[in-house]
Protein backbone atom coordinates (compact mmCIF):
# COMPACT_ATOMS: atom_id res chain seq x y z
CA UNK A 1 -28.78 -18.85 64.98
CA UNK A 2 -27.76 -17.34 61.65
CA UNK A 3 -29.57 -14.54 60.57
CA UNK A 4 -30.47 -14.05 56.92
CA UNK A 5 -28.95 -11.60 54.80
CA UNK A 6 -31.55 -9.08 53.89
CA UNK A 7 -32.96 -9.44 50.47
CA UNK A 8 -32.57 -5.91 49.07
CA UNK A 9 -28.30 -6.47 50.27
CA UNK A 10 -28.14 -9.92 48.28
CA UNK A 11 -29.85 -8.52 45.51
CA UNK A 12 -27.49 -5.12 45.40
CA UNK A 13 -24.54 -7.57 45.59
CA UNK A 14 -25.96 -10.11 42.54
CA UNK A 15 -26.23 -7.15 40.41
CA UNK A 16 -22.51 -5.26 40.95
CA UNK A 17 -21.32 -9.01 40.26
CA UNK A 18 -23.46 -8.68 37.10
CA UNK A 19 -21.58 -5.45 36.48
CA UNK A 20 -18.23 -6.71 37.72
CA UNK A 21 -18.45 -9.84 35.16
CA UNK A 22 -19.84 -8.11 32.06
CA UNK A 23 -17.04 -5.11 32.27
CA UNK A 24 -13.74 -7.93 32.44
CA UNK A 25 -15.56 -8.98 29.31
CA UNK A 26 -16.15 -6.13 27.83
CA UNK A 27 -12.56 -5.70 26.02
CA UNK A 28 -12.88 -9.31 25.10
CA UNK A 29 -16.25 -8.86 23.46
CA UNK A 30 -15.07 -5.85 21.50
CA UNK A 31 -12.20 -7.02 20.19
CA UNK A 32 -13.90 -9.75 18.78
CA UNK A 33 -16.58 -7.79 17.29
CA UNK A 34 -13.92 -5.24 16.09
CA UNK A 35 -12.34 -8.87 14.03
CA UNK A 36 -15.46 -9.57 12.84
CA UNK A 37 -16.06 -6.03 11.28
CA UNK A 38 -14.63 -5.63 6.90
CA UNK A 39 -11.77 -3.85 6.50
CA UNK A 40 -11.96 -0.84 4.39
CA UNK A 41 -9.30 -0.71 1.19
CA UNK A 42 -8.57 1.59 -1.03
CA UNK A 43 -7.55 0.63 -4.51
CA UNK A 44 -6.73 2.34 -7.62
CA UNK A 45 -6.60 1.06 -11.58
CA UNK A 46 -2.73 0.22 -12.12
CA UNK A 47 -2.08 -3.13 -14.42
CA UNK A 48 -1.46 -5.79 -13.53
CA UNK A 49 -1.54 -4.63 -9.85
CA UNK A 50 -5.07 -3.34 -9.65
CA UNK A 51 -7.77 -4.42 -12.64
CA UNK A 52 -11.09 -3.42 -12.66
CA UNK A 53 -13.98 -2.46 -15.50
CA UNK A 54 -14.85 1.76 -14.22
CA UNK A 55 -17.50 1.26 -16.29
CA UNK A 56 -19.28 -0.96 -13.72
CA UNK A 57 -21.05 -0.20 -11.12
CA UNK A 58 -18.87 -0.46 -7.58
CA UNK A 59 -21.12 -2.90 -6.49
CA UNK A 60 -20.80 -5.15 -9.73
CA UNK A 61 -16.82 -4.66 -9.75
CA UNK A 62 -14.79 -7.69 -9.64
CA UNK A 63 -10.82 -6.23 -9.27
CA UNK A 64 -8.09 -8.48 -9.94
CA UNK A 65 -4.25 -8.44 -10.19
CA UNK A 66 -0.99 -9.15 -8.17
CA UNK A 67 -2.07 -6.90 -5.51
CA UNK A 68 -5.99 -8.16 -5.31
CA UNK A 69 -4.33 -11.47 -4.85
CA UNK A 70 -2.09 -10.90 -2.27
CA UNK A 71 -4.37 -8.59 -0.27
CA UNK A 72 -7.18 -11.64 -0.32
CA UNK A 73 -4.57 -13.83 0.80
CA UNK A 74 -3.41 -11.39 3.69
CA UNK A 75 -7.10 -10.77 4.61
CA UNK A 76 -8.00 -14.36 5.00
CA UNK A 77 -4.77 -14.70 7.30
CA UNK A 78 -6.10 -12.30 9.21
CA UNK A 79 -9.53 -13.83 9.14
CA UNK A 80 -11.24 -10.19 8.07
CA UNK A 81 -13.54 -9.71 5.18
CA UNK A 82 -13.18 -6.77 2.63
CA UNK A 83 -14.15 -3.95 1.80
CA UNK A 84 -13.00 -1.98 -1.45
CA UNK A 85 -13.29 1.85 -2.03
CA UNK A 86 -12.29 2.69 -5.45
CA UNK A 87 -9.88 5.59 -6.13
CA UNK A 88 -8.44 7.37 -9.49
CA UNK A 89 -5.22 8.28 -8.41
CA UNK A 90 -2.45 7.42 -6.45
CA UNK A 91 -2.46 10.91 -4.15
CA UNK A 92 -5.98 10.17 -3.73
CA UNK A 93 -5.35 6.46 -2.08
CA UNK A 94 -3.14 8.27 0.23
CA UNK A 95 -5.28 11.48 1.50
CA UNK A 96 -8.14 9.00 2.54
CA UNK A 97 -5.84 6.74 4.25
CA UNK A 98 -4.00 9.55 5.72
CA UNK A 99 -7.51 10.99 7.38
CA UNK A 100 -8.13 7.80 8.78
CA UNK A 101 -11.05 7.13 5.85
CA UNK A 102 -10.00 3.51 5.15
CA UNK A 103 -8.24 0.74 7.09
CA UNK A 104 -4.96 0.63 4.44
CA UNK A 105 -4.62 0.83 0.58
CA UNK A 106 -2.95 -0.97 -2.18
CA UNK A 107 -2.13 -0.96 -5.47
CA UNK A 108 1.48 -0.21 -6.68
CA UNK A 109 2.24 2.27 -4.51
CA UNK A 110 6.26 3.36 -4.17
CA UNK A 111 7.37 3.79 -0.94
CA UNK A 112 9.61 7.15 -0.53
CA UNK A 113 10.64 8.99 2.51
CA UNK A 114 8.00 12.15 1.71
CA UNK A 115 4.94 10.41 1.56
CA UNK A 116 6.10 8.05 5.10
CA UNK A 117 5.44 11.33 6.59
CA UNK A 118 2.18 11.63 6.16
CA UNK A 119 1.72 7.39 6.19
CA UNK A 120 2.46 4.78 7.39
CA UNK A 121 4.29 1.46 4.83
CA UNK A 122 4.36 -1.98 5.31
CA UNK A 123 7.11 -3.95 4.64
CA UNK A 124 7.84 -4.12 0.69
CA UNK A 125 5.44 -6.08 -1.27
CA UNK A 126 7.38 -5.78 -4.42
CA UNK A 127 10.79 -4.72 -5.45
CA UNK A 128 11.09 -3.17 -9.18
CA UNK A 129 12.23 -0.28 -11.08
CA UNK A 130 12.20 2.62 -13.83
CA UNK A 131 12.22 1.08 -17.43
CA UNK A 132 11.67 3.08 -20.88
CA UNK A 133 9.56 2.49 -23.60
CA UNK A 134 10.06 3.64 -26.70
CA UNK A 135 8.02 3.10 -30.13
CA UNK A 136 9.38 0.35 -32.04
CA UNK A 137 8.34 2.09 -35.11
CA UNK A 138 11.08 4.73 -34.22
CA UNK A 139 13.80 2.88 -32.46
CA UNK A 140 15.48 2.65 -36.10
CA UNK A 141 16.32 5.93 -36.54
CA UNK A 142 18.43 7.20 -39.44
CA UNK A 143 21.99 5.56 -39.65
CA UNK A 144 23.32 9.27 -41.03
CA UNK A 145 21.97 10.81 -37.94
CA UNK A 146 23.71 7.76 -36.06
CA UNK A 147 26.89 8.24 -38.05
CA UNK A 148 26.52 12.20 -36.91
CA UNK A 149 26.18 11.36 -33.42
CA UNK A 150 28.79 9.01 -32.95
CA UNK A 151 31.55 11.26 -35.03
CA UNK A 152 30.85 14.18 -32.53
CA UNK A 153 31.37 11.68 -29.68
CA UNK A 154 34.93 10.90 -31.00
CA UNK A 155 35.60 13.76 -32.40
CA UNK A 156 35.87 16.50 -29.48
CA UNK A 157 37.61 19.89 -29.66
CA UNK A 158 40.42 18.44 -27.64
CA UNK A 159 40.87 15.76 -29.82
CA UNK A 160 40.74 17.60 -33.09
CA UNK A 161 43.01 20.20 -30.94
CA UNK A 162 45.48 17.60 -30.84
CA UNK A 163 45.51 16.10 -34.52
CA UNK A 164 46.15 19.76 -35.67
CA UNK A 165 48.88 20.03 -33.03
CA UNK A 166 50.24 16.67 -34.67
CA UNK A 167 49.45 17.22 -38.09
CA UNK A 168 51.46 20.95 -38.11
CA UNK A 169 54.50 19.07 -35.97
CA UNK A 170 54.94 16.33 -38.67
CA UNK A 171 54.50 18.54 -41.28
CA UNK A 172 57.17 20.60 -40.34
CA UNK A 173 59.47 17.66 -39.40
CA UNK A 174 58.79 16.09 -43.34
CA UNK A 175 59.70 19.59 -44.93
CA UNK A 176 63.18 19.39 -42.81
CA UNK A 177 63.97 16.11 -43.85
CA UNK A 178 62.91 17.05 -47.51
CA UNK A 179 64.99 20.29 -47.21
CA UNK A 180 68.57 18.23 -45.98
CA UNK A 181 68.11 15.75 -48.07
CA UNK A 182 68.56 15.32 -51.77
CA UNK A 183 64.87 14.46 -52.70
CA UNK A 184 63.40 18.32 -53.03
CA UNK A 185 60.05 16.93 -53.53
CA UNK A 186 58.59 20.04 -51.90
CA UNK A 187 58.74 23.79 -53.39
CA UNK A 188 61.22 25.85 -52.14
CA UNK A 189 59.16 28.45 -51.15
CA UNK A 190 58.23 28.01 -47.35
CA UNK A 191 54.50 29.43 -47.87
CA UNK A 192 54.03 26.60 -50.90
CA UNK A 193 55.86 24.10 -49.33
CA UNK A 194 54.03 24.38 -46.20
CA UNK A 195 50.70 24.34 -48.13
CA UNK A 196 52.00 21.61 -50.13
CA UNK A 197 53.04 19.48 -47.05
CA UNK A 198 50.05 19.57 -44.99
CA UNK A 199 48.08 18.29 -48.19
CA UNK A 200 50.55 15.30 -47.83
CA UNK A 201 50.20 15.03 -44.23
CA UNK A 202 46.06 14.93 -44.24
CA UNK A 203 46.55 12.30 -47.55
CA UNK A 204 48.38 10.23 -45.85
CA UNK A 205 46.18 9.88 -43.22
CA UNK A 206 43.99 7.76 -45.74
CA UNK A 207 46.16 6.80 -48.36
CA UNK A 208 49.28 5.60 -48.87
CA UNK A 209 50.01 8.53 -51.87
CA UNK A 210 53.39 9.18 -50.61
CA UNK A 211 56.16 10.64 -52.30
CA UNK A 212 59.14 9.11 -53.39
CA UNK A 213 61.19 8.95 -50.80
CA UNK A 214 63.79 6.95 -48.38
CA UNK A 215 65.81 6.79 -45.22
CA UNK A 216 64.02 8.87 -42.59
CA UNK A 217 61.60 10.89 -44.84
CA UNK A 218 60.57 7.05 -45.91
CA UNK A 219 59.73 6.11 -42.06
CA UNK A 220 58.26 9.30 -41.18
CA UNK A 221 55.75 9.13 -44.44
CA UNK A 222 55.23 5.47 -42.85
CA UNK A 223 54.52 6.02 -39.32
CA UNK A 224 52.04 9.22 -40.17
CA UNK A 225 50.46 6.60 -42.63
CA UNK A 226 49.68 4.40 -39.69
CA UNK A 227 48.83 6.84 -37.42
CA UNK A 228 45.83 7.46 -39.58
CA UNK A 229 44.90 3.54 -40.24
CA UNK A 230 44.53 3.64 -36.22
CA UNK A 231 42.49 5.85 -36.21
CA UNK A 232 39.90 5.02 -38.68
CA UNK A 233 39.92 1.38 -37.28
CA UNK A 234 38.74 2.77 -33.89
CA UNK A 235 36.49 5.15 -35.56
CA UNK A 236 34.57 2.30 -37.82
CA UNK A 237 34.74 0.12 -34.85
CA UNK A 238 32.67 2.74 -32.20
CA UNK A 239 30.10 3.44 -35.60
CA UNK A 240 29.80 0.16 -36.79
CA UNK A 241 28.95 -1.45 -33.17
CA UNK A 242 26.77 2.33 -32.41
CA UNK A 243 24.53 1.18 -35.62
CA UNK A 244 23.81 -2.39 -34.72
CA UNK A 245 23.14 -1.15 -31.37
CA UNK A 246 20.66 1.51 -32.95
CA UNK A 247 19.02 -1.11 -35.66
CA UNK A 248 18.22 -2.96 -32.15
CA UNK A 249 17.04 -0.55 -29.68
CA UNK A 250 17.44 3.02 -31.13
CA UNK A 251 19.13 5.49 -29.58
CA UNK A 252 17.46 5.36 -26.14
CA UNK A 253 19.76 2.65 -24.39
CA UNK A 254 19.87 3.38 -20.83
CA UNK A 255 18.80 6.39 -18.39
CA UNK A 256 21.73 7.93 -19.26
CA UNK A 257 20.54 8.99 -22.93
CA UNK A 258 17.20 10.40 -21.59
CA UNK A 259 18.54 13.77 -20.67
CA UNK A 260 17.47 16.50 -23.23
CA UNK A 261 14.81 13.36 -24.89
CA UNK A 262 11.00 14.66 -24.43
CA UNK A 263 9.93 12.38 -22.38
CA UNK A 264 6.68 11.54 -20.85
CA UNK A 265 5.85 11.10 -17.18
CA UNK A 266 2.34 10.28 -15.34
CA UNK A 267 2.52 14.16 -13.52
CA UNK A 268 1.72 12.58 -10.04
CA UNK A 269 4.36 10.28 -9.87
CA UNK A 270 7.84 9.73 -8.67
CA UNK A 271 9.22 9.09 -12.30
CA UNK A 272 8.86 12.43 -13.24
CA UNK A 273 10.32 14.11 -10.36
CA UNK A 274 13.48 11.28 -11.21
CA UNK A 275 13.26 12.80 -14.88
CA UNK A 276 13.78 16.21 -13.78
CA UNK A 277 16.57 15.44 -11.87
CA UNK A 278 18.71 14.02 -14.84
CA UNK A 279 17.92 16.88 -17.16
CA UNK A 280 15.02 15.02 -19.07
CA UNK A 281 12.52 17.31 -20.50
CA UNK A 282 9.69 15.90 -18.80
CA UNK A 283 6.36 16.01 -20.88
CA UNK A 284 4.11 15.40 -17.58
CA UNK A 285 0.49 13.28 -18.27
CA UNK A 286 -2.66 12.44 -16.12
CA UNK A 287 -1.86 8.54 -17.27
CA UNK A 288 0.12 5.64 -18.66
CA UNK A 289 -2.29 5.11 -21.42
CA UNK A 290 -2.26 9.18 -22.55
CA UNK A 291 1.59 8.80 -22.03
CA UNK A 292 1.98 5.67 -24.95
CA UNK A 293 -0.59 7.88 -27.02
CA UNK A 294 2.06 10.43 -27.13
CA UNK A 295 4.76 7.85 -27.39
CA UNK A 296 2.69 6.25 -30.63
CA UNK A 297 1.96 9.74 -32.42
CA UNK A 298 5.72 11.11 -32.16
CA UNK A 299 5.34 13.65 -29.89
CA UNK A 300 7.45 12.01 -26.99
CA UNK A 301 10.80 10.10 -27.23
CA UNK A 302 10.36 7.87 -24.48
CA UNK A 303 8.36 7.29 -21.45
CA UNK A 304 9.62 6.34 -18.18
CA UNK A 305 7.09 4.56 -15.58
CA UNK A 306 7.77 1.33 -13.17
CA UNK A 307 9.03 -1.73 -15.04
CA UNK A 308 6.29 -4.04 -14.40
CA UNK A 309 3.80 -2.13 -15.81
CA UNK A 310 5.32 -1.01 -18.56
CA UNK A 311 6.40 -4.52 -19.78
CA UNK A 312 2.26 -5.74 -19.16
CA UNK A 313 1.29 -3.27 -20.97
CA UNK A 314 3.70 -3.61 -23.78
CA UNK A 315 2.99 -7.08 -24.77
CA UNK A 316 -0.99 -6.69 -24.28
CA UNK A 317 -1.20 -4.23 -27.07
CA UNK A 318 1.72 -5.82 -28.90
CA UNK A 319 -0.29 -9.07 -28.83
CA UNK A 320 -3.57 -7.60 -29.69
CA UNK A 321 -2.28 -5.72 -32.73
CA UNK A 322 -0.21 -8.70 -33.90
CA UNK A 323 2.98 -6.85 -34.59
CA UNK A 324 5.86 -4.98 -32.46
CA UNK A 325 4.12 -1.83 -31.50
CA UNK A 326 6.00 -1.16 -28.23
CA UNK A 327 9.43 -1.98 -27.16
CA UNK A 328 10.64 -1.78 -23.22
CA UNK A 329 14.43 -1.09 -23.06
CA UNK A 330 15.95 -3.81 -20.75
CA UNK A 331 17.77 -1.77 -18.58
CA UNK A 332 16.34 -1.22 -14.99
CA UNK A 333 16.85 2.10 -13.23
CA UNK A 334 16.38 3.98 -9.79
CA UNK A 335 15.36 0.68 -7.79
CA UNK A 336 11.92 1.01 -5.63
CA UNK A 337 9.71 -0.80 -3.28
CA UNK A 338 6.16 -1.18 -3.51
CA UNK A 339 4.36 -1.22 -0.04
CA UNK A 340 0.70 -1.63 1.14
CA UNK A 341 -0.10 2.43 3.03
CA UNK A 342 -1.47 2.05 6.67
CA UNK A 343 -1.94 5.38 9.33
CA UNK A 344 -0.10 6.23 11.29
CA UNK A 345 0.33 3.74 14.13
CA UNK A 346 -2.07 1.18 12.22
CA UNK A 347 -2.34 -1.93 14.78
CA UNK A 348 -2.88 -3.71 11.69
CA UNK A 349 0.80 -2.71 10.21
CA UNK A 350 2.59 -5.42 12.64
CA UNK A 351 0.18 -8.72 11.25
CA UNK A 352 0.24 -7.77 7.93
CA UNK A 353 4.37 -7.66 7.79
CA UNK A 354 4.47 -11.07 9.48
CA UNK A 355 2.23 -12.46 6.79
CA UNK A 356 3.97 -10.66 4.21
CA UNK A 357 7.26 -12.51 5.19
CA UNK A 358 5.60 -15.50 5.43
CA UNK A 359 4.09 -15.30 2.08
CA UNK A 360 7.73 -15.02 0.69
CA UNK A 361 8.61 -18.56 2.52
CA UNK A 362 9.17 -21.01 -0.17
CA UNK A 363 7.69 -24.78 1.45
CA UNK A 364 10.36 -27.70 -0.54
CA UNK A 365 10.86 -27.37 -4.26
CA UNK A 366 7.47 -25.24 -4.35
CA UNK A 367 7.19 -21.70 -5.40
CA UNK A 368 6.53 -19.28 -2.58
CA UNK A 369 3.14 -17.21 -2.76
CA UNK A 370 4.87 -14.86 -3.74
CA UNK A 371 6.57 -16.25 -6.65
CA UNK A 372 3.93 -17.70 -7.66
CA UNK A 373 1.96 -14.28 -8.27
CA UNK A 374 4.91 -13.25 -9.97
CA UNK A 375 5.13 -15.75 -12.29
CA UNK A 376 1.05 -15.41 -12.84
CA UNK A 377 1.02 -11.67 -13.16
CA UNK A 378 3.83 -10.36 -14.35
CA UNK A 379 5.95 -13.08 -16.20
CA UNK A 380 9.50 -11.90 -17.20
C-alpha cells in the first residue's frame, strides 16, 4: 500500500515550484518590460539637424530635421518609443548624458577624442566639415587694396634685394661698354654717369627709351629691356587673375587666409578652438545666428561653423530677403564626424551602429536612407 504524501509537504513543494518557475522568468519578463519602456533623448536647436519652435510648450513641440529623422527611423528599428528632453547647448546634451540623465542624444554633435572621454559615440552619422561665410555685400573689396596686397606678395625684400643687386651689376656693365667704346653717351664724371645710368637702367625696365647705341651696348640695352617686359607680364598676370578671384569671392578664399581675419566662432565649439590654432583672431559668440549678426554689421570678417549648417542657413535668409545676403566659400576644411552620444558602456551603442550601417545600404538603383535625408535636408 502506498501511503499519501502529507498535504502540508505537497503543498511546500507546489509553492517552491511556483518560486522556481516565476524566478527563470524573471530576466525574461524584465527585459521585455525594459523594451517596452521610451527612451529618453536629448536634443538641441541646430538647423537642419534639430528644428523646433522654443517658443512652444515641450509638450506641444514637434522637432524635425536630418537627425529627428534618422533617430525615428533608428527607434522604430529598435521597436522603442521616444522620449525628447530639450537642451540649449551642445555641452549641455553631453553633461546629462554623461550622468546617466538620458538614454543617448543627438543633434550635430562632432565627435573628438576629449569629449569620448567623458562619452560614449556611435558610429558616424554624418561626415562634413569647416566652411566660411562671408557677407556678400563685402566680398568685393577695393581692387586698390587688392592691387596692394598682391604687389607685397611679389614683391618681397629678397626679391627687391635682388633687382637692386641686378640693376647696380648692369649698370655698371653699360657704363664700361659706353666708356670703351666710341658712343660717350654717358658723362664722364663717374658720380653723374652712375646717376645717369641707373636712370637708364630703371627706364628701360618699362620702356624701350634707349640710347643710341650698337654692338654689345645695343644687346645689353636689349636684354635689360626684356628682363623688365618679364616681369611685368608675371606681375599683371598674378593681379589680374587675384582681382577676378576677389570680384568673385573676396579675399577670404580658403582657411589659409583666415589667420589675422576677425573671425567669429560659436564659443562652445570645436571651430573656435580650430581658429585659434591657425592664428585667427577668434571673435567667440553664444550662437550661429549672433555670429551672421556680426558678420552682416561689419564687425567680423568671416565666420567659421560646420558646412551643412552654414550652407542651410545661407540660402534660407538669402531666399527670404530675395537677394545675395550671404555667401559660403566652397572650400571644405578640418574634416569631422557627427555621431549620436551614448554612456559609457550603453547596451544600446551596439544596435544602434548595426542600424546605422544598415541605413547607409543602398537596395537597387534606390537611394539609401541615408541619402535620401541628405538629399531632403541638406541639398548640395
Amino acid at each position: 500500500m502506498v501511503k499519501s504524501i502529507p498535504r502540508p509537504f505537497g503543498l511546500f513543494m507546489f509553492f517552491c515550484w511556483l518560486l522556481v518557475i516565476a524566478f527563470l522568468t524573471l530576466p525574461s519578463n524584465a527585459e521585455e518590460s525594459s523594451m517596452d519602456e521610451s527612451l529618453k533623448v536629448a536634443i538641441k536647436p541646430s538647423e537642419p539637424w534639430v528644428m523646433y519652435d522654443e517658443n512652444l510648450p515641450e509638450s506641444e513641440r514637434n522637432p524635425i530635421g536630418f537627425s529627428i529623422d534618422l533617430w525615428n527611423e533608428i527607434a522604430s528599428s529598435l521597436g522603442r518609443e521616444t522620449e525628447w528632453v530639450y537642451q540649449k547647448t551642445t555641452p549641455d546634451v553631453i553633461n546629462i548624458t554623461e550622468d546617466g540623465e538620458v538614454d543617448l542624444g543627438i543633434a550635430a554633435i562632432t565627435i573628438s577624442s576629449e569629449r569620448e572621454k567623458r562619452v560614449d559615440f556611435s558610429n558616424s552619422m554624418y561626415e562634413t566639415g569647416l566652411q566660411i561665410m562671408v557677407s556678400s555685400a563685402n566680398s568685393n573689396n577695393n581692387p586698390l587694396f587688392v592691387l596692394m596686397d598682391e604687389l607685397k606678395k611679389l614683391l618681397t625684400w629678397t626679391v627687391l634685394g635682388w633687382l637692386v643687386v641686378m640693376l647696380v651689376v648692369s649698370s655698371h656693365i653699360r657704363l664700361l661698354v659706353d666708356r670703351i667704346s666710341t658712343d660717350n653717351f654717358f658723362p664722364r664724371g663717374y658720380f653723374k654717369a652712375i646717376y645717369e645710368v641707373l636712370w637708364w637702367g630703371i627706364t628701360m625696365l618699362v620702356t624701350w627709351e634707349t640710347p643710341q647705341s650698337k654692338g654689345l651696348a645695343r644687346a645689353i640695352d636689349l636684354s635689360w629691356h626684356l628682363i623688365g617686359l618679364i616681369a611685368m607680364s608675371i606681375m599683371t598676370a598674378v593681379v589680374t587673375a587675384a582681382l577676378t578671384s576677389q570680384a568673385i569671392v573676396g579675399s577670404i578664399q580658403s582657411e589659409k587666409d583666415l589667420p589675422g581675419k576677425r573671425v567669429a566662432a560659436v564659443a562652445t565649439d570645436a571651430p573656435r578652438k580650430y581658429l585659434n590654432k591657425i592664428g585667427a583672431d577668434v571673435v567667440p559668440v553664444k550662437s550661429i545666428e549672433e555670429g551672421m549678426k556680426l558678420l552682416r554689421e561689419d564687425k567680423v570678417e568671416a565666420l567659421v561653423h560646420d558646412g551643412p549648417r552654414l550652407s542651410y542657413l545661407a540660402g534660407k535668409i538669402n531666399k527670404a530677403e530675395k537677394k545675395s545676403i550671404f555667401l559660403v566659400i566652397p572650400a571644405v576644411f578640418n574634416a569631422q564626424n557627427y555621431g549620436i552620444v551614448l554612456p559609457h558602456d550603453s547596451p544600446l551603442r551596439e544596435a544602434i551602429n548595426k542600424t546605422l550601417l544598415r541605413l547607409r545600404e543602398t537596395t537597387g538603383l534606390k537611394d539609401s536612407f541615408h541619402e535620401t535625408l541628405r538629399k531632403k535636408w541638406i541639398p548640395k
